[in-house]
PDB file of N, CA and C in Angstrom:
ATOM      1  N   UNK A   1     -17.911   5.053   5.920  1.00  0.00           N
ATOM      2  CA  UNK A   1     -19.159   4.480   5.431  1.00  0.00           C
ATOM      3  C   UNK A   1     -19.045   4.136   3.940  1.00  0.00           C
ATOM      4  N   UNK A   2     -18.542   5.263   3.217  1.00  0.00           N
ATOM      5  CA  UNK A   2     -18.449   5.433   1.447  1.00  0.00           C
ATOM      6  C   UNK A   2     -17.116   3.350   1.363  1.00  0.00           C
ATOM      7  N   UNK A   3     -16.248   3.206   2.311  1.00  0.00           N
ATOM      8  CA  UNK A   3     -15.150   2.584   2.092  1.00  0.00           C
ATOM      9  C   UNK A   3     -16.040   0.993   2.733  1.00  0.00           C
ATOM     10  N   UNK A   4     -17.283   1.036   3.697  1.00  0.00           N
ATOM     11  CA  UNK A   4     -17.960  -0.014   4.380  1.00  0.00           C
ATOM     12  C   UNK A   4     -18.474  -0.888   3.002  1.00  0.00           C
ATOM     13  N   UNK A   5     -18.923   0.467   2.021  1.00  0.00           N
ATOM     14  CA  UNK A   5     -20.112  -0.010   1.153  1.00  0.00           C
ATOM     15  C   UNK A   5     -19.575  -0.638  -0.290  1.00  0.00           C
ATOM     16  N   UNK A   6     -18.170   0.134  -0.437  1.00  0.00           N
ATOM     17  CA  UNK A   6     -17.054  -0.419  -1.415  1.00  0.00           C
ATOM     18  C   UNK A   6     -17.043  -1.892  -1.455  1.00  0.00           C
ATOM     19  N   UNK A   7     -16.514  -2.286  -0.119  1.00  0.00           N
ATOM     20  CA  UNK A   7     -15.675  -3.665   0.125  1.00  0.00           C
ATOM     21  C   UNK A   7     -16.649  -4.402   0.373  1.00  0.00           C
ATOM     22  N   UNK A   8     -18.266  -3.990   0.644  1.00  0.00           N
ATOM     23  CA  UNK A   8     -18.953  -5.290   0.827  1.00  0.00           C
ATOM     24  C   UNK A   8     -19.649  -5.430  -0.641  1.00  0.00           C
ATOM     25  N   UNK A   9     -19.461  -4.591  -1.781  1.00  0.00           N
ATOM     26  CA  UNK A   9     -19.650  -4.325  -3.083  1.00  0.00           C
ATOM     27  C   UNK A   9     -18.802  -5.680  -3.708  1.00  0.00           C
ATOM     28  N   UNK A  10     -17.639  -5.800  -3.431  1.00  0.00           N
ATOM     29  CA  UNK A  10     -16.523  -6.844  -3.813  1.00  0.00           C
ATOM     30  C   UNK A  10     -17.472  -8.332  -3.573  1.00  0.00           C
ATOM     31  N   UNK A  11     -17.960  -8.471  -2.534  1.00  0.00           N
ATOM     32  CA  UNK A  11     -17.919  -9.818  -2.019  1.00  0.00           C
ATOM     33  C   UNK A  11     -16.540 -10.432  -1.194  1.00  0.00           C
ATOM     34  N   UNK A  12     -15.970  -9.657  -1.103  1.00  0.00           N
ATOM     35  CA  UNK A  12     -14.972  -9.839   0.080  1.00  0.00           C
ATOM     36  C   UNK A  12     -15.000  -9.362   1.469  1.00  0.00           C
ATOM     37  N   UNK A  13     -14.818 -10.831   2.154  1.00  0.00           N
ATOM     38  CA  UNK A  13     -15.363 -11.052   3.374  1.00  0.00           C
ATOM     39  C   UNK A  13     -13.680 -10.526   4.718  1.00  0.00           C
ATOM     40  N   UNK A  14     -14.158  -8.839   5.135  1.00  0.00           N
ATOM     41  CA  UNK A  14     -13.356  -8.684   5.986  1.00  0.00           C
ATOM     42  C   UNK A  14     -14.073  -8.170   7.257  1.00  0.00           C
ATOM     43  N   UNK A  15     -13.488  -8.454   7.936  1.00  0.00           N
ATOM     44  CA  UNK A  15     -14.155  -8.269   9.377  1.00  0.00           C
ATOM     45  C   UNK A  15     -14.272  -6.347   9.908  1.00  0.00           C
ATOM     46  N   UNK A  16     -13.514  -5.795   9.309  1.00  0.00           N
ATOM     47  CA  UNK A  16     -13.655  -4.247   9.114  1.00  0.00           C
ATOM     48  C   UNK A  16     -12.940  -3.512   7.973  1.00  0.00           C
ATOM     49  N   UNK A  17     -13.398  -2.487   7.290  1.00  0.00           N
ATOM     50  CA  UNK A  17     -12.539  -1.864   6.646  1.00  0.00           C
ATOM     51  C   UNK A  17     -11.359  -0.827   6.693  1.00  0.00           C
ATOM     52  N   UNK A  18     -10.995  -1.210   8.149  1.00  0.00           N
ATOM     53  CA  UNK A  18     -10.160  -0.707   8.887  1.00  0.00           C
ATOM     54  C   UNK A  18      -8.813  -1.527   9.073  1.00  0.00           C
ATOM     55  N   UNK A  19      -8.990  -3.018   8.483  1.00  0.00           N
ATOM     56  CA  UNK A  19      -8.586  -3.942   8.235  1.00  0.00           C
ATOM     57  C   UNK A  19      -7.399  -3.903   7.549  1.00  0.00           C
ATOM     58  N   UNK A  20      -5.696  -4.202   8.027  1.00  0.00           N
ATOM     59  CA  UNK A  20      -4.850  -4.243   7.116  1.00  0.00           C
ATOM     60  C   UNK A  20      -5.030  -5.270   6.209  1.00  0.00           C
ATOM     61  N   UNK A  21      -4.718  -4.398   4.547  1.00  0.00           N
ATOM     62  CA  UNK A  21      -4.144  -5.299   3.590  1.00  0.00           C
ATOM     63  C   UNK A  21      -3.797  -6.506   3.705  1.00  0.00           C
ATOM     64  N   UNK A  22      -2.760  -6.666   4.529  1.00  0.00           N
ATOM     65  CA  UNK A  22      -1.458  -7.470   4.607  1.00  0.00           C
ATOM     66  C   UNK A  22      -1.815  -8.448   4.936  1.00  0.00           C
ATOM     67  N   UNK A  23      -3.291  -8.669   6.110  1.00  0.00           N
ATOM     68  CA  UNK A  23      -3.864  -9.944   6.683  1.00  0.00           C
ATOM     69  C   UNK A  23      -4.654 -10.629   5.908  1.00  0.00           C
ATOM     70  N   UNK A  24      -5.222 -10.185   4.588  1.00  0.00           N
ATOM     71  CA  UNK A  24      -6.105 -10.820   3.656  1.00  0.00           C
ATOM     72  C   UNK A  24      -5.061 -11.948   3.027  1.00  0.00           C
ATOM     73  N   UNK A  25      -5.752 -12.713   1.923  1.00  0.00           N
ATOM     74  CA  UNK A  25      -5.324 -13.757   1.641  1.00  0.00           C
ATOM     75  C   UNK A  25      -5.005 -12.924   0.019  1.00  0.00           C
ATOM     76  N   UNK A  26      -4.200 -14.010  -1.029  1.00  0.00           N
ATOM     77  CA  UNK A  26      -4.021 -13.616  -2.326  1.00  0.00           C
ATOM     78  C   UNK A  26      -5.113 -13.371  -3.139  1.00  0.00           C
ATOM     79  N   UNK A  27      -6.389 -13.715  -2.848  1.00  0.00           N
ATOM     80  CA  UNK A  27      -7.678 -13.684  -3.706  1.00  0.00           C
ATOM     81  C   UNK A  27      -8.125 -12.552  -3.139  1.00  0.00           C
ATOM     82  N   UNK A  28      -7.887 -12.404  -2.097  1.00  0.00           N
ATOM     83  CA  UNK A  28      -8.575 -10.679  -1.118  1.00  0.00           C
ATOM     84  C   UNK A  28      -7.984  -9.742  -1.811  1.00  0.00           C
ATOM     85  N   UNK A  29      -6.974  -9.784  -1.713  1.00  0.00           N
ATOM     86  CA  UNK A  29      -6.049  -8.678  -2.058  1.00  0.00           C
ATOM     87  C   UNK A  29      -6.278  -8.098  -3.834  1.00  0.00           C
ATOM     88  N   UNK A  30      -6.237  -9.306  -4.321  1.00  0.00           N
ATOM     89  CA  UNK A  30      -6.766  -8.543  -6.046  1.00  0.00           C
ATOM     90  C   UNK A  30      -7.718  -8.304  -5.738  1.00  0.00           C
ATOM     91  N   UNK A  31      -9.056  -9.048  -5.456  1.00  0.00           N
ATOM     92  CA  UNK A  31     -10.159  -8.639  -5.545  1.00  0.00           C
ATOM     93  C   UNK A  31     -10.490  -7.123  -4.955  1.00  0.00           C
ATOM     94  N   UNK A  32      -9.993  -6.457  -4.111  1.00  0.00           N
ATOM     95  CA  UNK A  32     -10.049  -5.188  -2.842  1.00  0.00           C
ATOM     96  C   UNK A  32      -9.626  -4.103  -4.455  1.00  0.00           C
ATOM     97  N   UNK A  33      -8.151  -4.725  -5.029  1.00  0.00           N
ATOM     98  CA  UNK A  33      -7.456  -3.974  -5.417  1.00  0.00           C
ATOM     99  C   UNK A  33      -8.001  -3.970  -7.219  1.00  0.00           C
ATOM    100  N   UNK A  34      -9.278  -4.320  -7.650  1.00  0.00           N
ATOM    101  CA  UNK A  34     -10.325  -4.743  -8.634  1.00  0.00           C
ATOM    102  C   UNK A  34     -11.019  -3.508  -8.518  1.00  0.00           C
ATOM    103  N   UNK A  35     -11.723  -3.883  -7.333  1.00  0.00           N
ATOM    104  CA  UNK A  35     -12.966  -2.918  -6.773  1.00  0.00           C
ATOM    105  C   UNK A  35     -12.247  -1.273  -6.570  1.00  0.00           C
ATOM    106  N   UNK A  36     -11.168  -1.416  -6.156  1.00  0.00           N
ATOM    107  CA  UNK A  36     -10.279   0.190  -5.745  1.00  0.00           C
ATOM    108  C   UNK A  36     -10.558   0.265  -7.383  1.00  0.00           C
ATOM    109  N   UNK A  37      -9.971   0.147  -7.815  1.00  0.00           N
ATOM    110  CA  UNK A  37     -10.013   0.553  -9.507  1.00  0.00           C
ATOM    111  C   UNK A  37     -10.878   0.795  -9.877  1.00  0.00           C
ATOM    112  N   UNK A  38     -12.279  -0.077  -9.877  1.00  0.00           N
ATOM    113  CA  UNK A  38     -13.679   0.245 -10.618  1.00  0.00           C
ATOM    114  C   UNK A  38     -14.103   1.578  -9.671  1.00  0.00           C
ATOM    115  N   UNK A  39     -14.105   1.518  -8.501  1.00  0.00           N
ATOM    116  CA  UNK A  39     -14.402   2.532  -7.356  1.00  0.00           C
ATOM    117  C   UNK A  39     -13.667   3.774  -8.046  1.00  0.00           C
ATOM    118  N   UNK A  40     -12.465   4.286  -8.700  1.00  0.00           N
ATOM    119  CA  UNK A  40     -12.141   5.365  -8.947  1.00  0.00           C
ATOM    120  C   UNK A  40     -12.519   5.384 -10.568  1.00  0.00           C
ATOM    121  N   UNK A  41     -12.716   4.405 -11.090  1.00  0.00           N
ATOM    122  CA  UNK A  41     -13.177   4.541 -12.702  1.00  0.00           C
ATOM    123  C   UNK A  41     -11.965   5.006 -13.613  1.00  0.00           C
ATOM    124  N   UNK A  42     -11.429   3.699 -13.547  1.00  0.00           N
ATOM    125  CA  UNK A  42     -10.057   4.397 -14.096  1.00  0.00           C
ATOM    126  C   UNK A  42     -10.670   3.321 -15.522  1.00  0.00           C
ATOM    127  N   UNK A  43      -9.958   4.106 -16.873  1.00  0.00           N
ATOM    128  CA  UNK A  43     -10.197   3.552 -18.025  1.00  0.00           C
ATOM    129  C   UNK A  43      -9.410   2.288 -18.467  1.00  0.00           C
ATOM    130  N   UNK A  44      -8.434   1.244 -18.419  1.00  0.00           N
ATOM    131  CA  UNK A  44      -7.952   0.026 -18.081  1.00  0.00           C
ATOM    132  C   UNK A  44      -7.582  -0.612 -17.371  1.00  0.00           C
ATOM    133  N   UNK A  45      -8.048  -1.882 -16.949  1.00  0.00           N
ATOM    134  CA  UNK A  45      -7.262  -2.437 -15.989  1.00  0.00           C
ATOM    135  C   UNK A  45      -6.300  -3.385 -16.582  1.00  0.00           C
ATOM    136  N   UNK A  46      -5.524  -3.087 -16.124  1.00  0.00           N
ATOM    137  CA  UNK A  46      -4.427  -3.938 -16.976  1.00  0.00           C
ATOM    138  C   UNK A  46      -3.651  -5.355 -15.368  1.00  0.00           C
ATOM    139  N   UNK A  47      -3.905  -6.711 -15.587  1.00  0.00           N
ATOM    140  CA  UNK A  47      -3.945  -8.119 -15.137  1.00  0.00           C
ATOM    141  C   UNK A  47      -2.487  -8.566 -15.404  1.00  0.00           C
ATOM    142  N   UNK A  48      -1.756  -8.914 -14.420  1.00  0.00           N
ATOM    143  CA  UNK A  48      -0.181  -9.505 -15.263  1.00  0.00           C
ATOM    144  C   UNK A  48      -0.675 -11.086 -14.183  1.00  0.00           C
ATOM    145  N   UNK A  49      -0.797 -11.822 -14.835  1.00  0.00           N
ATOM    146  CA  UNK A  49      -1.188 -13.107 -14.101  1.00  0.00           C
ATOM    147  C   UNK A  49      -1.654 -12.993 -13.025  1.00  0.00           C
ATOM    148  N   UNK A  50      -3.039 -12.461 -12.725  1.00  0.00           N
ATOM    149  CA  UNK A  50      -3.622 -12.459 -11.502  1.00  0.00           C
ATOM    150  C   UNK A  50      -4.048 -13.848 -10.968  1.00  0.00           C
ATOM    151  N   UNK A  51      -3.782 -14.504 -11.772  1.00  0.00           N
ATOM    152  CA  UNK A  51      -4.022 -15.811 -11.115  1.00  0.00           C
ATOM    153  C   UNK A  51      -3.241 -16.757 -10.045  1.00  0.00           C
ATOM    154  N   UNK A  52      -1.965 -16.505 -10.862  1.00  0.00           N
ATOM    155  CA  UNK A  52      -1.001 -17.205  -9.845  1.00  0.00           C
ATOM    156  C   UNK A  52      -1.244 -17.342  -8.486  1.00  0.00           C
ATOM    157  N   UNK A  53      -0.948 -18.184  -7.843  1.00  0.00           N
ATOM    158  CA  UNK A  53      -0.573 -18.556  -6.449  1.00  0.00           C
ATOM    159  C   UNK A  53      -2.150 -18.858  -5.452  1.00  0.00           C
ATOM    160  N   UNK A  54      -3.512 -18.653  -6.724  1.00  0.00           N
ATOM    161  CA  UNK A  54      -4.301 -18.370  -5.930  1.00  0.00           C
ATOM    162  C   UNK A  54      -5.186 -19.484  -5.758  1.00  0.00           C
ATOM    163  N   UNK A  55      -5.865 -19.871  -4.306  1.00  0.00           N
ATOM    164  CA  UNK A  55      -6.757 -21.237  -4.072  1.00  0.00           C
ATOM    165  C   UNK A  55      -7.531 -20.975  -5.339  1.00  0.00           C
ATOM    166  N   UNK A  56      -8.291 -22.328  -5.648  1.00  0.00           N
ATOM    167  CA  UNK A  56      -9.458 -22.212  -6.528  1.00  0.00           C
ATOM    168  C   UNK A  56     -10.413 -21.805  -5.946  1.00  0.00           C
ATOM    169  N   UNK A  57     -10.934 -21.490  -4.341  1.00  0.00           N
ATOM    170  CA  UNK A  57     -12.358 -20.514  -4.181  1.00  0.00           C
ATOM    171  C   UNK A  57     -11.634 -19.138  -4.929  1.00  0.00           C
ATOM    172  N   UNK A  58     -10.638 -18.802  -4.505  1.00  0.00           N
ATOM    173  CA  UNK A  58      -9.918 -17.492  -4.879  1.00  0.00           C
ATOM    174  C   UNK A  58      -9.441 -17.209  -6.328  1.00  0.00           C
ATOM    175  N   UNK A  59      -9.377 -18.123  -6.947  1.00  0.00           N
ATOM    176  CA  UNK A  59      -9.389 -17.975  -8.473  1.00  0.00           C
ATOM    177  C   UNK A  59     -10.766 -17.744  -8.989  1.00  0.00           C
ATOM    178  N   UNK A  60     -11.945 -18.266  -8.416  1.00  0.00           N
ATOM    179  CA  UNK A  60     -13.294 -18.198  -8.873  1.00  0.00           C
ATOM    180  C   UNK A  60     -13.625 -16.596  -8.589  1.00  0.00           C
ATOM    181  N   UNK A  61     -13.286 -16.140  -6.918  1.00  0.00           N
ATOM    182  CA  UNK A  61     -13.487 -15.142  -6.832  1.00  0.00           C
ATOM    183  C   UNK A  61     -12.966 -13.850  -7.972  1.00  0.00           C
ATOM    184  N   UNK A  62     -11.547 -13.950  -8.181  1.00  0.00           N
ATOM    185  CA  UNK A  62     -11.176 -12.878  -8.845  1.00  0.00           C
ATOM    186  C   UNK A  62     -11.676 -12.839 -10.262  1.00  0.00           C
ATOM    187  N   UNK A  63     -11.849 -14.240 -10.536  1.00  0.00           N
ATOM    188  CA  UNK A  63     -12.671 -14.082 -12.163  1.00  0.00           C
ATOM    189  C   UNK A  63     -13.789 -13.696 -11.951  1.00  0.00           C
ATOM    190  N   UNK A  64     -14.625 -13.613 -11.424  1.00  0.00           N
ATOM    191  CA  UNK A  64     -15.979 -13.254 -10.917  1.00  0.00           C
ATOM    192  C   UNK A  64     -16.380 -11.630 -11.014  1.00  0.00           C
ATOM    193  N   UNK A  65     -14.929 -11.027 -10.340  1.00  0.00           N
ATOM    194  CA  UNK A  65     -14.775  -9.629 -10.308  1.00  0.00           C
ATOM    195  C   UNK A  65     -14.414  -9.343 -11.817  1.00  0.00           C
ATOM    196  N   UNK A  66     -13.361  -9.816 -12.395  1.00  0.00           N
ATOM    197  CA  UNK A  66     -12.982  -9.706 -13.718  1.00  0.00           C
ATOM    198  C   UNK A  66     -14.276  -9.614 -14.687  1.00  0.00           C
ATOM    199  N   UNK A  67     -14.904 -10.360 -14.395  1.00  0.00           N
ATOM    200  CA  UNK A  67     -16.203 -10.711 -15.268  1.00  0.00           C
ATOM    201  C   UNK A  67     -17.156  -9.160 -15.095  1.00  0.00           C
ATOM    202  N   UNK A  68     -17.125  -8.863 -13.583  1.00  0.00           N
ATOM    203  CA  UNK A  68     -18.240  -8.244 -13.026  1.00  0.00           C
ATOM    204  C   UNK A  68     -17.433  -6.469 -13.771  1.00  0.00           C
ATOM    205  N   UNK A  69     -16.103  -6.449 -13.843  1.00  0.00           N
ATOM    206  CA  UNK A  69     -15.190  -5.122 -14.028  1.00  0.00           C
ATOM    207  C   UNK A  69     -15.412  -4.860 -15.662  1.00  0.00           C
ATOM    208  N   UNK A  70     -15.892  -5.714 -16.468  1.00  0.00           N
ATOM    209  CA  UNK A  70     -16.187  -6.171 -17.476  1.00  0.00           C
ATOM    210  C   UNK A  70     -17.220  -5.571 -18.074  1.00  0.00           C
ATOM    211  N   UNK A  71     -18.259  -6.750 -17.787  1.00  0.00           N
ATOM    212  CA  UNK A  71     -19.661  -6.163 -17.791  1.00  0.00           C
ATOM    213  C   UNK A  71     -20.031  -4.626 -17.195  1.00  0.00           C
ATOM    214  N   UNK A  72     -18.954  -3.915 -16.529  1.00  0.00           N
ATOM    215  CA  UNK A  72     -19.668  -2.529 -15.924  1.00  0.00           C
ATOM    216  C   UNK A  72     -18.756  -1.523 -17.074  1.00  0.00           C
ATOM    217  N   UNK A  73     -18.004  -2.071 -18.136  1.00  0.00           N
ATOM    218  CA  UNK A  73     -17.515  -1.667 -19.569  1.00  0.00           C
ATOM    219  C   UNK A  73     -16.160  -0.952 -19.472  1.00  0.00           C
ATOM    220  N   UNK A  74     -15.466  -1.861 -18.042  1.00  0.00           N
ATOM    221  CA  UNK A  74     -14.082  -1.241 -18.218  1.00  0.00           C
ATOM    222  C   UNK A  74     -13.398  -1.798 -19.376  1.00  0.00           C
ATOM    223  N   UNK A  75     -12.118  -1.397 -19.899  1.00  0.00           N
ATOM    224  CA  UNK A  75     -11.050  -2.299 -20.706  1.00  0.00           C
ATOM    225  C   UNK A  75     -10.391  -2.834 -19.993  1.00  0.00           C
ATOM    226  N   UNK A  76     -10.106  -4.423 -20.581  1.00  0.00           N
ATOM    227  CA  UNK A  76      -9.137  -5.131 -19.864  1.00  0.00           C
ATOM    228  C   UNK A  76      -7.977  -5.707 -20.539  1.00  0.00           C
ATOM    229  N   UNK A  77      -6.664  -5.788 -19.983  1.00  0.00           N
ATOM    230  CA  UNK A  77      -6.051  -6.785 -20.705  1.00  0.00           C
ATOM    231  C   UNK A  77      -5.172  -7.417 -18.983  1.00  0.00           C
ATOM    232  N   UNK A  78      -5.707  -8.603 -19.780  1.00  0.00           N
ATOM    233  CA  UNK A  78      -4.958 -10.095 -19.242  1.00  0.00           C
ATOM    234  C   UNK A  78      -3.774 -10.485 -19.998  1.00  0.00           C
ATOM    235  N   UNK A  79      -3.035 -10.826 -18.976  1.00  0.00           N
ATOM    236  CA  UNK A  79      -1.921 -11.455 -19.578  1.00  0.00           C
ATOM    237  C   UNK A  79      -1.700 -13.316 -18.322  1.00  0.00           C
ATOM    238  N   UNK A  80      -2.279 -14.191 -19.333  1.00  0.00           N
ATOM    239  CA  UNK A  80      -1.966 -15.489 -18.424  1.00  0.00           C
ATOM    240  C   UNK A  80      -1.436 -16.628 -19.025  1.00  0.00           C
ATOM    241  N   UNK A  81      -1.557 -17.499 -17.873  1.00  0.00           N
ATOM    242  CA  UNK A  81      -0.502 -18.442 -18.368  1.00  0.00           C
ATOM    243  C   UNK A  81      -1.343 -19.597 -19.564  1.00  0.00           C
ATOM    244  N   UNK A  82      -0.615 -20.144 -20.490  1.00  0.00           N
ATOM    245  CA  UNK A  82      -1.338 -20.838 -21.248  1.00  0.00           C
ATOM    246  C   UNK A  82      -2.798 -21.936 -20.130  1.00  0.00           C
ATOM    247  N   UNK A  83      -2.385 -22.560 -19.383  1.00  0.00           N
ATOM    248  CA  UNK A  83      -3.279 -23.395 -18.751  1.00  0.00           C
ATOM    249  C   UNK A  83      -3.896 -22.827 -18.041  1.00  0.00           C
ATOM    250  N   UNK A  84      -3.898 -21.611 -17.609  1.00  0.00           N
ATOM    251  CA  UNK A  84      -5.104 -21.037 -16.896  1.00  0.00           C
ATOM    252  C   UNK A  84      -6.279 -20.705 -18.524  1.00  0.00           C
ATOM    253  N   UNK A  85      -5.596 -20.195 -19.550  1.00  0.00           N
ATOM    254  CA  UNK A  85      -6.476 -20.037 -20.956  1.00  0.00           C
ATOM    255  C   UNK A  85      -6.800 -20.953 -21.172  1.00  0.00           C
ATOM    256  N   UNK A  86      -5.888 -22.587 -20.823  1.00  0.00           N
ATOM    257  CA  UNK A  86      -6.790 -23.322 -21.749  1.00  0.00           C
ATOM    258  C   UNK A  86      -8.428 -23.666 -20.582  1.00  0.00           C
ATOM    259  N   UNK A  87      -7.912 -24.142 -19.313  1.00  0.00           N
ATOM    260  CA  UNK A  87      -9.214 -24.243 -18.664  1.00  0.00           C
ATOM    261  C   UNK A  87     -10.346 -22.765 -18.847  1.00  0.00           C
ATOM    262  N   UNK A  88      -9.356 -21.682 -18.810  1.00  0.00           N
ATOM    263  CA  UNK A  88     -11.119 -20.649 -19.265  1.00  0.00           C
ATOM    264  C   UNK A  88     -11.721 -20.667 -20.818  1.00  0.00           C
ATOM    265  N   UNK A  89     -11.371 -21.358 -21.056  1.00  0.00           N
ATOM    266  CA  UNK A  89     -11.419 -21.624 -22.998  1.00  0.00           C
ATOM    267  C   UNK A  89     -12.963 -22.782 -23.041  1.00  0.00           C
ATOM    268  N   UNK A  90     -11.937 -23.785 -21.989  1.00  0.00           N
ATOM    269  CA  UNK A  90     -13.246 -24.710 -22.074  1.00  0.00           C
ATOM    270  C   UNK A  90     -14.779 -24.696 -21.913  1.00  0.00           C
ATOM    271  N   UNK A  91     -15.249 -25.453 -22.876  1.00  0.00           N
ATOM    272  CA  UNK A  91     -17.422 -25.201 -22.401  1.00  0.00           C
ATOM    273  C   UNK A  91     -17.555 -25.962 -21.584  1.00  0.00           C
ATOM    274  N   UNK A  92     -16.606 -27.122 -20.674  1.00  0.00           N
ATOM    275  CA  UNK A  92     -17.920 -28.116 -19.934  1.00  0.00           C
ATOM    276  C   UNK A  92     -17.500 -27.205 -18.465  1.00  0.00           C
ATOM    277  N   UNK A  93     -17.086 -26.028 -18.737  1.00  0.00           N
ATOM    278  CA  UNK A  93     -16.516 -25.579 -16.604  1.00  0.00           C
ATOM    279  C   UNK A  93     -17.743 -25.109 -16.288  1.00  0.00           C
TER     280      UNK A  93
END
């Protein structure tokens, strides 16, 4: 129940939380592995290009969490690629 209320906390859409890892997509998988982190309250999360490889719904998603891991006053450090900085840099997105 405690693991039902986690993953629908994310906004990630799995059909049970009984659910292997392995079948989610690249945006599932950080995002699950976001929420595991905030869920145990660990004091940094530390990002090595979480972006890579990921659709743009799935890039929106994990920044979303990033944002949300943020605002709930974890520390973060990112490490990305210049063009993913320069598009999050920009004001007209």
């Amino acid at each position: 129940e405690e693991c039902e209320k986690a993953v629908t906390g994310l906004g990630v859409r799995v059909r049970s939380p009984n659910e292997f890892v392995s079948i989610l997509s690249g945006g599932e998988r950080q995002a699950i592995s976001i929420g595991r982190a905030m869920h145990f309250k660990v004091k940094l999360l530390i990002f090595d290009k979480p972006l890579m490889v990921l659709s743009v719904r799935e890039t929106r998603e994990v920044l979303r969490q990033v944002e949300k891991a943020r605002e709930s006053g974890f520390q973060l450090f990112l490490s990305l690629t210049m063009f993913i900085m320069f598009i999050l840099l920009r004001k007209d997105l």
